[in-house]
C-alpha atoms as a PDB file:
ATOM      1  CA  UNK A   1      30.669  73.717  99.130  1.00  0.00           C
ATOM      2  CA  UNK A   2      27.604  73.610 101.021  1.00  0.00           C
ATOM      3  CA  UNK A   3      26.714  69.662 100.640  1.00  0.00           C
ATOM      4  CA  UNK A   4      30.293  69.011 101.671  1.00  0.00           C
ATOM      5  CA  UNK A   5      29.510  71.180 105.339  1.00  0.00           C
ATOM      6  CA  UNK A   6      26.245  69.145 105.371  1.00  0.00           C
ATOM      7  CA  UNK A   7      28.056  66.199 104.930  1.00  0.00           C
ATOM      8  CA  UNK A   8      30.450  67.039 107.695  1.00  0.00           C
ATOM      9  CA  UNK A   9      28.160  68.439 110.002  1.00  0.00           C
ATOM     10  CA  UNK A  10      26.104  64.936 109.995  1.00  0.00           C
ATOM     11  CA  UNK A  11      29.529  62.809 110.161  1.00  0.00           C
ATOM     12  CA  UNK A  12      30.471  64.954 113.058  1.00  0.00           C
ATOM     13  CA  UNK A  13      27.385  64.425 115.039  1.00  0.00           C
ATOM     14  CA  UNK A  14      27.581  60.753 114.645  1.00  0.00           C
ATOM     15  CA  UNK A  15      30.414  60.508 115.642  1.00  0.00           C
ATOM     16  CA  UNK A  16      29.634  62.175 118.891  1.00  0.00           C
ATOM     17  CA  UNK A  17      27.067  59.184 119.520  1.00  0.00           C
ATOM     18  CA  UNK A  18      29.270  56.923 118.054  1.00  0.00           C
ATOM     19  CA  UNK A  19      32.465  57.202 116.849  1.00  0.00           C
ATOM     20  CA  UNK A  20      34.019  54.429 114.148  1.00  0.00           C
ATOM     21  CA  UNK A  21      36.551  54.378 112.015  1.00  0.00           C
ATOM     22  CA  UNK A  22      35.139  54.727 109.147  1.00  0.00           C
ATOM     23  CA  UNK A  23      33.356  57.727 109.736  1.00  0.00           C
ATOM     24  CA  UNK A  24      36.630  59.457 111.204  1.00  0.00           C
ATOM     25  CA  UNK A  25      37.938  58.454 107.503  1.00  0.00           C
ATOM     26  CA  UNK A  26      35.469  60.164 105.484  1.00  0.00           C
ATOM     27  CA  UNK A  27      35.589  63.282 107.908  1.00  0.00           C
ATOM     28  CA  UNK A  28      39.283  63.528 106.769  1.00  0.00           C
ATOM     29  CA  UNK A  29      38.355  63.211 103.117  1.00  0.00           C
ATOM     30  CA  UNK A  30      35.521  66.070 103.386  1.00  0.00           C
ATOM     31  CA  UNK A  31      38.334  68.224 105.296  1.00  0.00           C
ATOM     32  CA  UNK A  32      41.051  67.179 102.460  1.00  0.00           C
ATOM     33  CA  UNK A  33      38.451  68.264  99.843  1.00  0.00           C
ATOM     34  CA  UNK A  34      37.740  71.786 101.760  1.00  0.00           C
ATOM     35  CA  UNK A  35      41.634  71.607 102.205  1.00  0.00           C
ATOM     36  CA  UNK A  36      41.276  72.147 105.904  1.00  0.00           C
ATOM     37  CA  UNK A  37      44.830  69.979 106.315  1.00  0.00           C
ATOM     38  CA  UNK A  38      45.077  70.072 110.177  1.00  0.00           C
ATOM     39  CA  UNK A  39      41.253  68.442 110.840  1.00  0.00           C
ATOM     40  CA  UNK A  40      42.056  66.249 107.790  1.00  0.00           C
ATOM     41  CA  UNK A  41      45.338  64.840 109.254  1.00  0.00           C
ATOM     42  CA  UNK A  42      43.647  64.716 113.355  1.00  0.00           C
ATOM     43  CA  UNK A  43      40.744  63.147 111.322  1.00  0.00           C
ATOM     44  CA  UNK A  44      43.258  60.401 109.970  1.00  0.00           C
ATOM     45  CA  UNK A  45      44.925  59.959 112.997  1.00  0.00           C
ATOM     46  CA  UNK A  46      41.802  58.498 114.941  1.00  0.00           C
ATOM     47  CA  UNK A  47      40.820  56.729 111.906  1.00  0.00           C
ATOM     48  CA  UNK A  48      44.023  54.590 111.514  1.00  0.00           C
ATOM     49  CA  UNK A  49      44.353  54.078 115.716  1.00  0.00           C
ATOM     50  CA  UNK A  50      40.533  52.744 115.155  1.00  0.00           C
ATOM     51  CA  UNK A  51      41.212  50.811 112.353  1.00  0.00           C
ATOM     52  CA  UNK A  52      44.240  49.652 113.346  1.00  0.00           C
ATOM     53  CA  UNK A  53      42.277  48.392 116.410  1.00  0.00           C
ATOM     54  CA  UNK A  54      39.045  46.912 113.940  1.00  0.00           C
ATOM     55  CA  UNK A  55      41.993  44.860 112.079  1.00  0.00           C
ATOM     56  CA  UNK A  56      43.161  43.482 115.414  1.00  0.00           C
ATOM     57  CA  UNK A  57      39.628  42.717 116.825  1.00  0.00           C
ATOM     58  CA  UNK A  58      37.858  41.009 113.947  1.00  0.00           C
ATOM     59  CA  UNK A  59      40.798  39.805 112.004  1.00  0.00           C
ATOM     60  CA  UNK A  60      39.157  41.356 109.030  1.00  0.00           C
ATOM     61  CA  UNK A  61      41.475  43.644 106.828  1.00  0.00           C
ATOM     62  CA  UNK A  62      39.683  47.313 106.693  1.00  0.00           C
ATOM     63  CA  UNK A  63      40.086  48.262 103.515  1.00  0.00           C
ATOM     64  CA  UNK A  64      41.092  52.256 103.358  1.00  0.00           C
ATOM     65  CA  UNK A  65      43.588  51.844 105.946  1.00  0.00           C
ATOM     66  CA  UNK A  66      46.834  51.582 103.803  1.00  0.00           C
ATOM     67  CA  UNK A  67      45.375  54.841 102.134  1.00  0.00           C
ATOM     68  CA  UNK A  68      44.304  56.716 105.292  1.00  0.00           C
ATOM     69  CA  UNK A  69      47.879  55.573 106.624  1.00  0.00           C
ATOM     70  CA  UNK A  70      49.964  56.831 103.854  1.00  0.00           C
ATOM     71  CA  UNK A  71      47.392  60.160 103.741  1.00  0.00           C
ATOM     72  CA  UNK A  72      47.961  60.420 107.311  1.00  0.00           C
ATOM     73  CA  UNK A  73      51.523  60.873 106.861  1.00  0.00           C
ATOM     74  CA  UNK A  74      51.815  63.223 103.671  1.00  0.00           C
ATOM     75  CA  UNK A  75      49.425  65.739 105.367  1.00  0.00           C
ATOM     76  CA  UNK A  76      51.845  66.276 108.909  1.00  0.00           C
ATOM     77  CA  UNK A  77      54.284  66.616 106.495  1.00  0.00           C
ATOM     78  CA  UNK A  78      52.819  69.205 105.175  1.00  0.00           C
ATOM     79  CA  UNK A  79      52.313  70.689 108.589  1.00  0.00           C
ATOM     80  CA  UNK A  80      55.640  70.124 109.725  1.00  0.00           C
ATOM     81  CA  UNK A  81      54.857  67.324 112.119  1.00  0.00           C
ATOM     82  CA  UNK A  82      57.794  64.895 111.234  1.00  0.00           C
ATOM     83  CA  UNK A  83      57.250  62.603 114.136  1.00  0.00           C
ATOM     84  CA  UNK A  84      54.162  61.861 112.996  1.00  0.00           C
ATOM     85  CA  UNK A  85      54.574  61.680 109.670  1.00  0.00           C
ATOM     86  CA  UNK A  86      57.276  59.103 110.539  1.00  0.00           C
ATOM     87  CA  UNK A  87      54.844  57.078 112.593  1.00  0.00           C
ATOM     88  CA  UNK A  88      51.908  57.333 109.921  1.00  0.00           C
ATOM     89  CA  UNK A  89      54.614  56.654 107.142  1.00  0.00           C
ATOM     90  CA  UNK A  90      56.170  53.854 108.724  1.00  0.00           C
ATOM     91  CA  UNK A  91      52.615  52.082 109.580  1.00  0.00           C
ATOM     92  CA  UNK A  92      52.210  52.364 105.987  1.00  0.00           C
ATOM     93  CA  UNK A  93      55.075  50.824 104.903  1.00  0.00           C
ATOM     94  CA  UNK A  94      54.892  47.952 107.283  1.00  0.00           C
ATOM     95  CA  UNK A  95      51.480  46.723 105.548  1.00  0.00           C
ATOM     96  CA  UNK A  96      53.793  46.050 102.641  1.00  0.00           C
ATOM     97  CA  UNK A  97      51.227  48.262  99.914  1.00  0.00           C
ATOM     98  CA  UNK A  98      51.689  47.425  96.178  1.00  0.00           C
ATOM     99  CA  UNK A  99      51.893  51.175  95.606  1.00  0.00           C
ATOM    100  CA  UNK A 100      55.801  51.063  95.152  1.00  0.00           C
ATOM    101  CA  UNK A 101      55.656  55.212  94.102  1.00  0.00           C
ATOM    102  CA  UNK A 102      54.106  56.424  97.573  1.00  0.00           C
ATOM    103  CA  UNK A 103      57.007  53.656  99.556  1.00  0.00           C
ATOM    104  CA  UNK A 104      59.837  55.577  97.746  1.00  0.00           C
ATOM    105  CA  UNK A 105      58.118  58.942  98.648  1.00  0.00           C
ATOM    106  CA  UNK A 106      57.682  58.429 102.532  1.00  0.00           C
ATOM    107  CA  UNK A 107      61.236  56.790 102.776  1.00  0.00           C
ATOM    108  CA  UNK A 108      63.318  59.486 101.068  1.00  0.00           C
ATOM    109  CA  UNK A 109      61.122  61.782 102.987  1.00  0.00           C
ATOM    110  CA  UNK A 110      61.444  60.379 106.329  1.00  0.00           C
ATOM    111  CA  UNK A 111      65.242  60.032 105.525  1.00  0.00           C
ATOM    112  CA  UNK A 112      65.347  63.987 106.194  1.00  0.00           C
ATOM    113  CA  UNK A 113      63.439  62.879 109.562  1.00  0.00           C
ATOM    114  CA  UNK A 114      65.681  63.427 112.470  1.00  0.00           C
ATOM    115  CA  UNK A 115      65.440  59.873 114.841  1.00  0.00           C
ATOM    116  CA  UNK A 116      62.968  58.152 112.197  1.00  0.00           C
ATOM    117  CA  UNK A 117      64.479  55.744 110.430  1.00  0.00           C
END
């Protein structure tokens, strides 16, 4: 328990000097493992908007994204936040991932989404 606060007490001060994507990712998988679910998911969130913007600015494909994505979405489902679980969901499925299982999951999911598909 304590290396994982240490570990997200440096992560957090680094990315108060400088914040990147991939450190927002591994904050959400030290929150995940302390199941703190609402950091985790707020964690996710500016990790995919980052990465999302990486992608787009090096034309380099950042590798945890589909992951942090499809994460993204199953955690505000679990807090009730359907909206964005539909937007996290539905950036996940657009990347076209191999993993068929988690496609099925956040479409009959976000089928009980009001608005999102």
């Amino acid at each position: 328990l304590r290396r994982y606060q240490d570990a997200l007490a440096a992560l957090t001060k680094a990315v108060a000097i400088t914040p990147t994507a991939d450190a927002y990712y591994k904050i959400a998988q030290v929150n995940r493992d302390l199941e703190r679910t609402a950091a985790s998911a707020s964690a996710l969130s500016s990790a995919t908007r980052m990465g999302i913007e990486q992608e787009t600015k090096t034309g380099k494909k950042v590798e945890w994204l589909s992951e942090a994505m499809w994460m993204s979405g199953f955690l505000e489902n679990q807090l009730g936040n359907d909206a964005s679980a539909c937007r996290a969901w539905k950036l996940f499925i657009a990347r076209n991932p191999t993993e068929k299982a988690r496609v099925t999951e956040a479409t009959r999911t976000m089928m009980g989404f009001r608005g999102c598909l």
